[in-house]
PDB file of N, CA and C in Angstrom:
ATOM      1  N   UNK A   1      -1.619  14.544  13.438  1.00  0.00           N
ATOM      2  CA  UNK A   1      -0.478  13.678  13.211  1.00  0.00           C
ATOM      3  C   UNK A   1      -0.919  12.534  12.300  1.00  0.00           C
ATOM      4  N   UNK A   2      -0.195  12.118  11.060  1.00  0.00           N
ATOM      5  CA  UNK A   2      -0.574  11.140  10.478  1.00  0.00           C
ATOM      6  C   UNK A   2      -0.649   9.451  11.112  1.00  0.00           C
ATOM      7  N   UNK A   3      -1.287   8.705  10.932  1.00  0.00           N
ATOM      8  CA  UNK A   3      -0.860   7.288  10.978  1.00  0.00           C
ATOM      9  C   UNK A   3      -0.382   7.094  10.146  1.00  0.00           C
ATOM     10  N   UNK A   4       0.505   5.733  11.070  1.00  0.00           N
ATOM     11  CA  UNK A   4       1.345   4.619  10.736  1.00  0.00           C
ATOM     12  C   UNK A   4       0.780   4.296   9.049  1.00  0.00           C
ATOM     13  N   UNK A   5       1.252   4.159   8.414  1.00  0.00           N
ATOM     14  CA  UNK A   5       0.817   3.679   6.881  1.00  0.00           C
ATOM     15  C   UNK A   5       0.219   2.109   7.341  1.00  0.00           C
ATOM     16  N   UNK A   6       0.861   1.352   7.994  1.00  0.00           N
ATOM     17  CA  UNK A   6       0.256  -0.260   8.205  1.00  0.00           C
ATOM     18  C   UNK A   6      -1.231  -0.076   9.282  1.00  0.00           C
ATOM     19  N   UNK A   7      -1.419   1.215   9.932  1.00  0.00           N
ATOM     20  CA  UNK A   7      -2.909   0.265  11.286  1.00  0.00           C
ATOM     21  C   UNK A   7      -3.860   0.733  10.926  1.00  0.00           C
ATOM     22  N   UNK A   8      -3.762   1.121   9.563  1.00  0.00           N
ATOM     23  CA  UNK A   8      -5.320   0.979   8.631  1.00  0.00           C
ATOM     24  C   UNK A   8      -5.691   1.015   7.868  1.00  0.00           C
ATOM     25  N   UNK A   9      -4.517   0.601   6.741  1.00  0.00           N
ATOM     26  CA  UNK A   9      -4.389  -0.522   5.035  1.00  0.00           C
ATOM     27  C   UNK A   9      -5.327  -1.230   5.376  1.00  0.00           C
ATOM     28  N   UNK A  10      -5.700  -1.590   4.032  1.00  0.00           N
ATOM     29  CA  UNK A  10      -6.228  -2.600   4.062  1.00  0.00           C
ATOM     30  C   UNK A  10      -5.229  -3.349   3.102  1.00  0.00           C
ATOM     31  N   UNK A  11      -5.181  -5.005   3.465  1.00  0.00           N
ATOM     32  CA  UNK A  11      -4.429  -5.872   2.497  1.00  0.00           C
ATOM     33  C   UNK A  11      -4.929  -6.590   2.028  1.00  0.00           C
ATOM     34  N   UNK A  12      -5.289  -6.779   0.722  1.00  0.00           N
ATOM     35  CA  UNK A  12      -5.687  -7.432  -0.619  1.00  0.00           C
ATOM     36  C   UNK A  12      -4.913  -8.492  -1.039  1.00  0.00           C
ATOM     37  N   UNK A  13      -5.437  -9.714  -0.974  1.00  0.00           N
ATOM     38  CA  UNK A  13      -4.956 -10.360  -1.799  1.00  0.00           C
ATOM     39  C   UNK A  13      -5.671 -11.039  -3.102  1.00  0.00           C
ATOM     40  N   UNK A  14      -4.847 -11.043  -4.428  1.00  0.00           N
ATOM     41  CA  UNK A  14      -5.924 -11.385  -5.146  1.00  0.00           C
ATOM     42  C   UNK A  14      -5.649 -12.544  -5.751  1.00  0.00           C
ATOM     43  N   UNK A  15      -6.515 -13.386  -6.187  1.00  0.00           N
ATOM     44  CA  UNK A  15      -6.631 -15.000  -6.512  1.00  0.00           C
ATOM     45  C   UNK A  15      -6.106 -15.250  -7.975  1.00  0.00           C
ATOM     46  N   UNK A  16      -5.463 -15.972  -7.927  1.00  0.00           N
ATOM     47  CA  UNK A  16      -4.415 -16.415  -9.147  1.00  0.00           C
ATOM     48  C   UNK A  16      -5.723 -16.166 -10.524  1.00  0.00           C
ATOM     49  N   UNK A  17      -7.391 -16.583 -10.458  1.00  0.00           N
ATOM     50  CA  UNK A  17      -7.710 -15.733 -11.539  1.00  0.00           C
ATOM     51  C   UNK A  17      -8.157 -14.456 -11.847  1.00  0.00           C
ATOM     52  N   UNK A  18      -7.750 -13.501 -10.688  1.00  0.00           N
ATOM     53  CA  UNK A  18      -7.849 -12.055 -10.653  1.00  0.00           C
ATOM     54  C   UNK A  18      -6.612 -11.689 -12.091  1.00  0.00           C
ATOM     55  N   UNK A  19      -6.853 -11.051 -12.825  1.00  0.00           N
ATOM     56  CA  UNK A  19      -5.183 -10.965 -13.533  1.00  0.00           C
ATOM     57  C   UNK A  19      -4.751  -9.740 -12.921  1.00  0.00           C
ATOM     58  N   UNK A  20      -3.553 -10.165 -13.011  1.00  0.00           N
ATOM     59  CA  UNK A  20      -2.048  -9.478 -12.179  1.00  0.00           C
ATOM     60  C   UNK A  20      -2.308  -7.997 -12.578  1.00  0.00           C
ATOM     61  N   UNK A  21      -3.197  -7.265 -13.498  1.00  0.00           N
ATOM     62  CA  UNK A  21      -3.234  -5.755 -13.984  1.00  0.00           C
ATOM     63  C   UNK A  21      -3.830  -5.058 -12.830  1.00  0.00           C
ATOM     64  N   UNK A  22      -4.823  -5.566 -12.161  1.00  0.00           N
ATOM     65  CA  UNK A  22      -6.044  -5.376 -11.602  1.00  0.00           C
ATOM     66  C   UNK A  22      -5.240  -5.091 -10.503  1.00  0.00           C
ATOM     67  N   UNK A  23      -3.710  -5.298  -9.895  1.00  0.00           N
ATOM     68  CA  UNK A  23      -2.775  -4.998  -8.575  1.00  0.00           C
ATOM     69  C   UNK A  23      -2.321  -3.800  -9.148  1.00  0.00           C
ATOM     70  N   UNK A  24      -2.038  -3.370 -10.355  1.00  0.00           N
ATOM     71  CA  UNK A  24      -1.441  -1.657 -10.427  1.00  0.00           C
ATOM     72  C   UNK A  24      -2.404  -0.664 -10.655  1.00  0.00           C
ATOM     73  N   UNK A  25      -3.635  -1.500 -11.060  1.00  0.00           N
ATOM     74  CA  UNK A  25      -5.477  -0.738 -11.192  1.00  0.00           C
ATOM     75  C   UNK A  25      -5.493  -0.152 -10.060  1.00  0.00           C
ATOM     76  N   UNK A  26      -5.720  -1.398  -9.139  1.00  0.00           N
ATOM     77  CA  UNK A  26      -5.957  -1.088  -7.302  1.00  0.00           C
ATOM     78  C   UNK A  26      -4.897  -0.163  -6.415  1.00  0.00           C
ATOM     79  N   UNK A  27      -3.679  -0.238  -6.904  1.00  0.00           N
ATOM     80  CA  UNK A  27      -2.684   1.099  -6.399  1.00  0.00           C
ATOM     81  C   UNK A  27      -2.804   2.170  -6.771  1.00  0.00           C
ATOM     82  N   UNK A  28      -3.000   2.576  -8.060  1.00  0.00           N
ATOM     83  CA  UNK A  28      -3.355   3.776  -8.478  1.00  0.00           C
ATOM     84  C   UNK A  28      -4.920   4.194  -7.860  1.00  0.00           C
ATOM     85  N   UNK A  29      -5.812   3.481  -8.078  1.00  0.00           N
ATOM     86  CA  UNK A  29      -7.607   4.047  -6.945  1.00  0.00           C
ATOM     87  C   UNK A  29      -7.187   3.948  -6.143  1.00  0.00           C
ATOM     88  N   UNK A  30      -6.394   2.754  -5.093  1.00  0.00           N
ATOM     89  CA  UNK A  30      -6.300   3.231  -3.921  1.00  0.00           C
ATOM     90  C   UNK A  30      -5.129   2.998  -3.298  1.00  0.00           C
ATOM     91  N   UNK A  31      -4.141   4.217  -3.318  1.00  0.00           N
ATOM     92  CA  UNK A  31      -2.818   4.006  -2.985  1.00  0.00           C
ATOM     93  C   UNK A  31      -2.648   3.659  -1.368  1.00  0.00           C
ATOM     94  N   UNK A  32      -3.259   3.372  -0.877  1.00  0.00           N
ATOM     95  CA  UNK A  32      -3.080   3.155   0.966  1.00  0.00           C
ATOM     96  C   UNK A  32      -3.635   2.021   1.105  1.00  0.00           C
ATOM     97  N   UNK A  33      -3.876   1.313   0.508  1.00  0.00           N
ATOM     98  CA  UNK A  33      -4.028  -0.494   0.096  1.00  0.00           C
ATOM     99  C   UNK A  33      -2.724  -1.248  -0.178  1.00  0.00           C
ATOM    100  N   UNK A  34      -2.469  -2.441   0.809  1.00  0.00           N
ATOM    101  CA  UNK A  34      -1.328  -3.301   0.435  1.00  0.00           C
ATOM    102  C   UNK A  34      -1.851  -4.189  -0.751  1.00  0.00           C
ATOM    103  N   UNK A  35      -1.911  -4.364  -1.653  1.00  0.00           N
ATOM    104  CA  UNK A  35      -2.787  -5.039  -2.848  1.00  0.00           C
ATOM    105  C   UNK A  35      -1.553  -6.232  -3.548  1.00  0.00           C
ATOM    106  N   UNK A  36      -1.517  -7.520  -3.730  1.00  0.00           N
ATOM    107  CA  UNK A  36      -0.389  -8.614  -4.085  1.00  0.00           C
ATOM    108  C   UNK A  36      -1.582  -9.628  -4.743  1.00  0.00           C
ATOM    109  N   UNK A  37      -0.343 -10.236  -5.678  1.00  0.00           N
ATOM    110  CA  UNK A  37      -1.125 -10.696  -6.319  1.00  0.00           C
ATOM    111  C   UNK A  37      -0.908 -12.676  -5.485  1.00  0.00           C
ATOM    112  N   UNK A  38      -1.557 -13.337  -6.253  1.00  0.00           N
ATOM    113  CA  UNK A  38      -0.948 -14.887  -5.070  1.00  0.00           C
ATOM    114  C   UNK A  38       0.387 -14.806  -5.957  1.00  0.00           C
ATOM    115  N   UNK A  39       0.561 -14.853  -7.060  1.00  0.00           N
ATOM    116  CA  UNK A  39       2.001 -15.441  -7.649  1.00  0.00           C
ATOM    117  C   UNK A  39       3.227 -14.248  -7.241  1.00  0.00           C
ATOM    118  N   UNK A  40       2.740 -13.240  -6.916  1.00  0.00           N
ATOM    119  CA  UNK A  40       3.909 -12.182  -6.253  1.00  0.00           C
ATOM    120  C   UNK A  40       4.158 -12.774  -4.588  1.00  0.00           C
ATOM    121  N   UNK A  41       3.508 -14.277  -3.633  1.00  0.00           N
ATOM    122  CA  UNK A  41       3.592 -14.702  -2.883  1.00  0.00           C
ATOM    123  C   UNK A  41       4.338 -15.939  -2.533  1.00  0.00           C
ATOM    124  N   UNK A  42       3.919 -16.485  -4.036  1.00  0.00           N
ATOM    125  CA  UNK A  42       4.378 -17.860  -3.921  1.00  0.00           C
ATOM    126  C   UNK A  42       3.218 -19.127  -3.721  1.00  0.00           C
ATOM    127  N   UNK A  43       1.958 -18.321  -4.188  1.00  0.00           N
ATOM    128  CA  UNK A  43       1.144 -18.939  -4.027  1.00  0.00           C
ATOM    129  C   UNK A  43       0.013 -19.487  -5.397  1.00  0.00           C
ATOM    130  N   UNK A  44       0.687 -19.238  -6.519  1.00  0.00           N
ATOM    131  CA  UNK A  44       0.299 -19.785  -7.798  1.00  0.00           C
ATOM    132  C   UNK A  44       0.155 -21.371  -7.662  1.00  0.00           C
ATOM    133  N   UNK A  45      -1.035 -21.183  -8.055  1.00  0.00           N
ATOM    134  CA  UNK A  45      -1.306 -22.901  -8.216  1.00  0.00           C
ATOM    135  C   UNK A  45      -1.271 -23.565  -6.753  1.00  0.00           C
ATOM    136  N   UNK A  46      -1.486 -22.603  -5.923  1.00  0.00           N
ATOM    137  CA  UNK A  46      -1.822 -23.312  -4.629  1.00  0.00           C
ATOM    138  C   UNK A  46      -3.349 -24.116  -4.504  1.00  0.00           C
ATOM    139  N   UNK A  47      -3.592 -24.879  -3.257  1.00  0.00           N
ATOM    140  CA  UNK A  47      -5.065 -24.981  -3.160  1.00  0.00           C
ATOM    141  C   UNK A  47      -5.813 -23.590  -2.536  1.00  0.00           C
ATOM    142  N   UNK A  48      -7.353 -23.876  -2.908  1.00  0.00           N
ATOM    143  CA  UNK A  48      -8.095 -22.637  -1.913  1.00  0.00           C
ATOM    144  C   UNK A  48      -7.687 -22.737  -0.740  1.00  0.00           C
ATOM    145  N   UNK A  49      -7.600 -23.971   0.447  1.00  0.00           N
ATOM    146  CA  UNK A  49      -6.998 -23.865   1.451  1.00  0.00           C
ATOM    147  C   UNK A  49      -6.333 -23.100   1.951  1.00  0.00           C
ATOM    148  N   UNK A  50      -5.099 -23.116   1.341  1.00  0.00           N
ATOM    149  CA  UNK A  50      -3.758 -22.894   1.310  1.00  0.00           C
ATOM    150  C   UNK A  50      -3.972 -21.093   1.024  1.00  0.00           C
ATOM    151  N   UNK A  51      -4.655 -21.015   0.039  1.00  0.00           N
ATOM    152  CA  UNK A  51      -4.564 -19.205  -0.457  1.00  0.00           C
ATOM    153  C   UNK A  51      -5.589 -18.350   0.975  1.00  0.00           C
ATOM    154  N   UNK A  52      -6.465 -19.132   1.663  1.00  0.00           N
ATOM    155  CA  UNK A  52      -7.240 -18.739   2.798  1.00  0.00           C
ATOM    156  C   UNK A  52      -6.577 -18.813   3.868  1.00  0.00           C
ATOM    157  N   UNK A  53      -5.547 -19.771   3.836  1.00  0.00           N
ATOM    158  CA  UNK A  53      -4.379 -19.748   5.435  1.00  0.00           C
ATOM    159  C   UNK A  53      -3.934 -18.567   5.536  1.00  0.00           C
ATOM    160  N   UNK A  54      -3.186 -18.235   4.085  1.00  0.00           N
ATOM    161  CA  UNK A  54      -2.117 -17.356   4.375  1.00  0.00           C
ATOM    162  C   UNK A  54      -2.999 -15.856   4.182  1.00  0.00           C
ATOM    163  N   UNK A  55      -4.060 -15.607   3.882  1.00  0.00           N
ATOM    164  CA  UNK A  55      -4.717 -14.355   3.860  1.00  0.00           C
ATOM    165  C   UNK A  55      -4.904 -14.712   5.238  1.00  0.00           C
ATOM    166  N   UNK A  56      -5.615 -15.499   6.230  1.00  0.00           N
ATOM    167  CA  UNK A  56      -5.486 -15.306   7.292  1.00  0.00           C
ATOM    168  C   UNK A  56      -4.506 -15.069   8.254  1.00  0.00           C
ATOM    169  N   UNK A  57      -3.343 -15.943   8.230  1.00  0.00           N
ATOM    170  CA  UNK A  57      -2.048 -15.089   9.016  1.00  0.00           C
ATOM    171  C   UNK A  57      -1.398 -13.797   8.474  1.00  0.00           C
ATOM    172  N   UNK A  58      -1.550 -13.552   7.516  1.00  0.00           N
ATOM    173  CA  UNK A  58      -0.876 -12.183   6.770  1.00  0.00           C
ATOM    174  C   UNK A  58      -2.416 -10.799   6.879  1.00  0.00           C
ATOM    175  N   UNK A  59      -3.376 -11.308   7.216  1.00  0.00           N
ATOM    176  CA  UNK A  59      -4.393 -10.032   7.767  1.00  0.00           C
ATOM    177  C   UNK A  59      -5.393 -10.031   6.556  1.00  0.00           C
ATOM    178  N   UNK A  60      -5.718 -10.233   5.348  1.00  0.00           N
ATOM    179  CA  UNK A  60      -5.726 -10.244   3.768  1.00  0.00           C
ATOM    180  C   UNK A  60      -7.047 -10.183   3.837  1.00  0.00           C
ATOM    181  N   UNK A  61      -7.904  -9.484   2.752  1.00  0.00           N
ATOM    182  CA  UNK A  61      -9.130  -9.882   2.472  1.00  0.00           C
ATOM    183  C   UNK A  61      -8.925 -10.476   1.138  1.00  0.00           C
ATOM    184  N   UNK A  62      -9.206 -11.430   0.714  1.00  0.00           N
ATOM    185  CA  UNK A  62      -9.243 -11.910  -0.652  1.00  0.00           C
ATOM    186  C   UNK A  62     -10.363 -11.699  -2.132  1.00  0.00           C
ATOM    187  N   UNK A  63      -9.629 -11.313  -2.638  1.00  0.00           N
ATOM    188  CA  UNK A  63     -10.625 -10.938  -4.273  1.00  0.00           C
ATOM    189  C   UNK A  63     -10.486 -12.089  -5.196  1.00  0.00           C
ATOM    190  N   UNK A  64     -11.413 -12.833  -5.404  1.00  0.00           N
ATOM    191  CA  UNK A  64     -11.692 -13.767  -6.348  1.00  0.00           C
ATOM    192  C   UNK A  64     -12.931 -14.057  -7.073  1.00  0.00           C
ATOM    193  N   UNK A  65     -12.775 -14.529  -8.555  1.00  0.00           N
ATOM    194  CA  UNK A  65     -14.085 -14.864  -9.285  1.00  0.00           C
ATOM    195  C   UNK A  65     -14.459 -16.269  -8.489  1.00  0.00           C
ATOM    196  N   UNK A  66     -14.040 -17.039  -7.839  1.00  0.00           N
ATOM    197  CA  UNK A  66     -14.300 -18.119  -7.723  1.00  0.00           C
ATOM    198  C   UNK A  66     -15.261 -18.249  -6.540  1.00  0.00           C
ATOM    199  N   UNK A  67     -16.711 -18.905  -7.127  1.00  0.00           N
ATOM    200  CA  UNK A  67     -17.740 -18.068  -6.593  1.00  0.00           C
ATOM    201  C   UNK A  67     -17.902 -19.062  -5.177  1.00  0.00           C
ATOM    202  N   UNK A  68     -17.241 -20.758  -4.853  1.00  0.00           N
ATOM    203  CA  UNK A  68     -16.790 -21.472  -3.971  1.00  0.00           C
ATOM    204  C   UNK A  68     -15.515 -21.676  -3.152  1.00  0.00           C
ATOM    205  N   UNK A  69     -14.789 -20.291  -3.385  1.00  0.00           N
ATOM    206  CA  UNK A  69     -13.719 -20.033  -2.920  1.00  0.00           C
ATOM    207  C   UNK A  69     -13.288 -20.652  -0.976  1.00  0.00           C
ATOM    208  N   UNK A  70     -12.669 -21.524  -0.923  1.00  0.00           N
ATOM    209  CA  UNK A  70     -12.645 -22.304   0.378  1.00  0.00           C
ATOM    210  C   UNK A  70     -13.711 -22.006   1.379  1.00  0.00           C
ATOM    211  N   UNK A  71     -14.842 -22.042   0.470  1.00  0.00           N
ATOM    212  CA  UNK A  71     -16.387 -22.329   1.526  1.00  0.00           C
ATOM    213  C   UNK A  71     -16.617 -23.517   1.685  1.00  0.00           C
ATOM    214  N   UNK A  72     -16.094 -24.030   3.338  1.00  0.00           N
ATOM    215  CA  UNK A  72     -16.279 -25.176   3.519  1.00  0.00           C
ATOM    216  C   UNK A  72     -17.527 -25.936   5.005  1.00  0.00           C
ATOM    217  N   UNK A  73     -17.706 -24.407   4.851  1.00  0.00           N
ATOM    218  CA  UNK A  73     -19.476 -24.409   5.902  1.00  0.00           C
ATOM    219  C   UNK A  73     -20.631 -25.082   5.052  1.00  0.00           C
ATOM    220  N   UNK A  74     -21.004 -25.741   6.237  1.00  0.00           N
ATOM    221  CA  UNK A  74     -22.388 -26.569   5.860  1.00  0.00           C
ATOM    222  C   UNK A  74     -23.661 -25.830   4.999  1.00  0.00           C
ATOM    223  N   UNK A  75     -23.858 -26.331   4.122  1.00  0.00           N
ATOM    224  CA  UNK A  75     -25.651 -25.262   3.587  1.00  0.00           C
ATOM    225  C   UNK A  75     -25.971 -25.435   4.065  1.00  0.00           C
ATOM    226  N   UNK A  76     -27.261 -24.518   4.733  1.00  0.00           N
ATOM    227  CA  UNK A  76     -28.078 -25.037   5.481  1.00  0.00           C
ATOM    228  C   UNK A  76     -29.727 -25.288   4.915  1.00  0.00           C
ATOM    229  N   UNK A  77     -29.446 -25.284   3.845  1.00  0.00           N
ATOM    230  CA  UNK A  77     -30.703 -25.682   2.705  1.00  0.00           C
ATOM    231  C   UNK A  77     -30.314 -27.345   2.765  1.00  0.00           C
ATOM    232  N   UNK A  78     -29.483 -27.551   2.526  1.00  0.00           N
ATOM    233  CA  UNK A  78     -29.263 -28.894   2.411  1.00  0.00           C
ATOM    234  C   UNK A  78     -28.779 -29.628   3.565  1.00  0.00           C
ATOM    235  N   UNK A  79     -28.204 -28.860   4.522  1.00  0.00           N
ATOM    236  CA  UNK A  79     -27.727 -29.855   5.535  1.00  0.00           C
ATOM    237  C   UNK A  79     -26.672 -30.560   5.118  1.00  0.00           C
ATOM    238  N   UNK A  80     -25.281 -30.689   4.199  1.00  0.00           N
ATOM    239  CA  UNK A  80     -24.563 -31.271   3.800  1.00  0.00           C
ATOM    240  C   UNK A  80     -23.309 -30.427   4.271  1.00  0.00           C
ATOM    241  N   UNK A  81     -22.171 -31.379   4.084  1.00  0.00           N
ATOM    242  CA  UNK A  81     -20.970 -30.436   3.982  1.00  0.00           C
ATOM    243  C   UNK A  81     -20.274 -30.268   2.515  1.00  0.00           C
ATOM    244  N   UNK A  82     -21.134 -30.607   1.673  1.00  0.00           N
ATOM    245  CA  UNK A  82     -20.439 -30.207   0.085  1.00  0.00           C
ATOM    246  C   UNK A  82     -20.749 -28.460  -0.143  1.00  0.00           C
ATOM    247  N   UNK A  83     -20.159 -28.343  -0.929  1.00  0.00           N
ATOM    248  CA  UNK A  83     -20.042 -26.736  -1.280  1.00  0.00           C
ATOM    249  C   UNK A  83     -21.347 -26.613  -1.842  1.00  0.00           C
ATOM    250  N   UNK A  84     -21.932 -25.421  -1.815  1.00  0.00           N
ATOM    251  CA  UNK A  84     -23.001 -24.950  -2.303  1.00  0.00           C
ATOM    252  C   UNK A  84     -22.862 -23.644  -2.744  1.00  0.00           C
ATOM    253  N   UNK A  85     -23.745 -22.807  -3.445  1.00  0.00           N
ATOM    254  CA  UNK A  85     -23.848 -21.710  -4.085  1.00  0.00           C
ATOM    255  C   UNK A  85     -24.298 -20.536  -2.944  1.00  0.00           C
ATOM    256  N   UNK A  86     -23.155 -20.144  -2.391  1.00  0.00           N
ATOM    257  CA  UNK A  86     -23.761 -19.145  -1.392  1.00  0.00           C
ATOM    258  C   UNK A  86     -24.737 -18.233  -1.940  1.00  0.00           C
ATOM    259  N   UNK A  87     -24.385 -17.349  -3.276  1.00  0.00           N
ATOM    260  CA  UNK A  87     -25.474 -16.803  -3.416  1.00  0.00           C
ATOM    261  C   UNK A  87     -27.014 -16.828  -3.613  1.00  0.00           C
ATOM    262  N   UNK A  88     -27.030 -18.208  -3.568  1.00  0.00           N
ATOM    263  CA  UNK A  88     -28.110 -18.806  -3.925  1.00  0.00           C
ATOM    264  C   UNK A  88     -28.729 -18.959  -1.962  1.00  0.00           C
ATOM    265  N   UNK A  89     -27.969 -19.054  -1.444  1.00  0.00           N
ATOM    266  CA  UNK A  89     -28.301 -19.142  -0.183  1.00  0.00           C
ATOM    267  C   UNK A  89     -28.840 -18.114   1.357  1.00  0.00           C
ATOM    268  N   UNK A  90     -28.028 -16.635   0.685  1.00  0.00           N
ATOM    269  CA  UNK A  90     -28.100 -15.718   1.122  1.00  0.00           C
ATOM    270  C   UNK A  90     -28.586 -14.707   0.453  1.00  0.00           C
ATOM    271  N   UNK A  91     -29.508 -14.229   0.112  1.00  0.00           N
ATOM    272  CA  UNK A  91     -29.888 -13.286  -0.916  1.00  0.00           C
ATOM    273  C   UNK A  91     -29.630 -12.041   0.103  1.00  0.00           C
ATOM    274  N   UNK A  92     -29.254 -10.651  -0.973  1.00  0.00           N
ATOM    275  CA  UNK A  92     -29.534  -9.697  -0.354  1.00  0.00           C
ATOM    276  C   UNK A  92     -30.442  -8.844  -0.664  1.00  0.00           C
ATOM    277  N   UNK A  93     -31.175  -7.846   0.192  1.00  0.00           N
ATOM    278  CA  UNK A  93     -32.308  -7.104   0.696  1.00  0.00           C
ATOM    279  C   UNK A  93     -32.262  -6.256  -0.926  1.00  0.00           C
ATOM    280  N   UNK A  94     -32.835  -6.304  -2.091  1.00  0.00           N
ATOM    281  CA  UNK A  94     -33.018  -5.210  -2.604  1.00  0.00           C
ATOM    282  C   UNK A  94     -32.789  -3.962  -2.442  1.00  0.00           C
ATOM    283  N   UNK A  95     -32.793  -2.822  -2.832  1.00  0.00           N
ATOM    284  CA  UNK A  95     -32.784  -1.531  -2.397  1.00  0.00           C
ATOM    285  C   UNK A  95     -33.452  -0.719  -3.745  1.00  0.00           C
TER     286      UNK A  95
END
């Protein structure tokens, strides 16, 4: 029996500098993805805040270049609460 099309999408949302092509890219590779762009939301020119609320009440994983995207956890290189360069913080394991 098939599932429900919604209890195991995944939903995409992508960040006002994702461009809007990259939502009919992502339907065509992967048609069982809810994929929106922020300005198909109402969320153009929002803050990061604001674009991380609503991926959180709406279920969303978010796609963005923005490499400080509402990271507002402490470094722990520095001990501060200013933004830092996660990648610089977390390296991953080679392979």
């Amino acid at each position: 029996m098939p599932e429900a099309e919604d209890s195991h999408s995944l939903k995409v949302l992508l960040d006002q500098n994702v461009p809007r092509v990259v939502v009919g890219w992502l339907h065509e590779q992967r048609p069982g993805w809810q994929v929106v762009h922020v300005s198909e939301v109402g969320l153009y020119g929002k803050s990061d805040k604001e674009i991380y609320d609503w991926a959180q009440a709406n279920g969303s994983l978010i796609i963005t270049f923005d490499e400080d995207f509402a990271d507002q956890r402490p470094c722990s290189k520095c001990h501060s609460e200013s933004r830092c360069n996660r990648n610089e913080e977390s390296k991953l394991p080679e392979f």
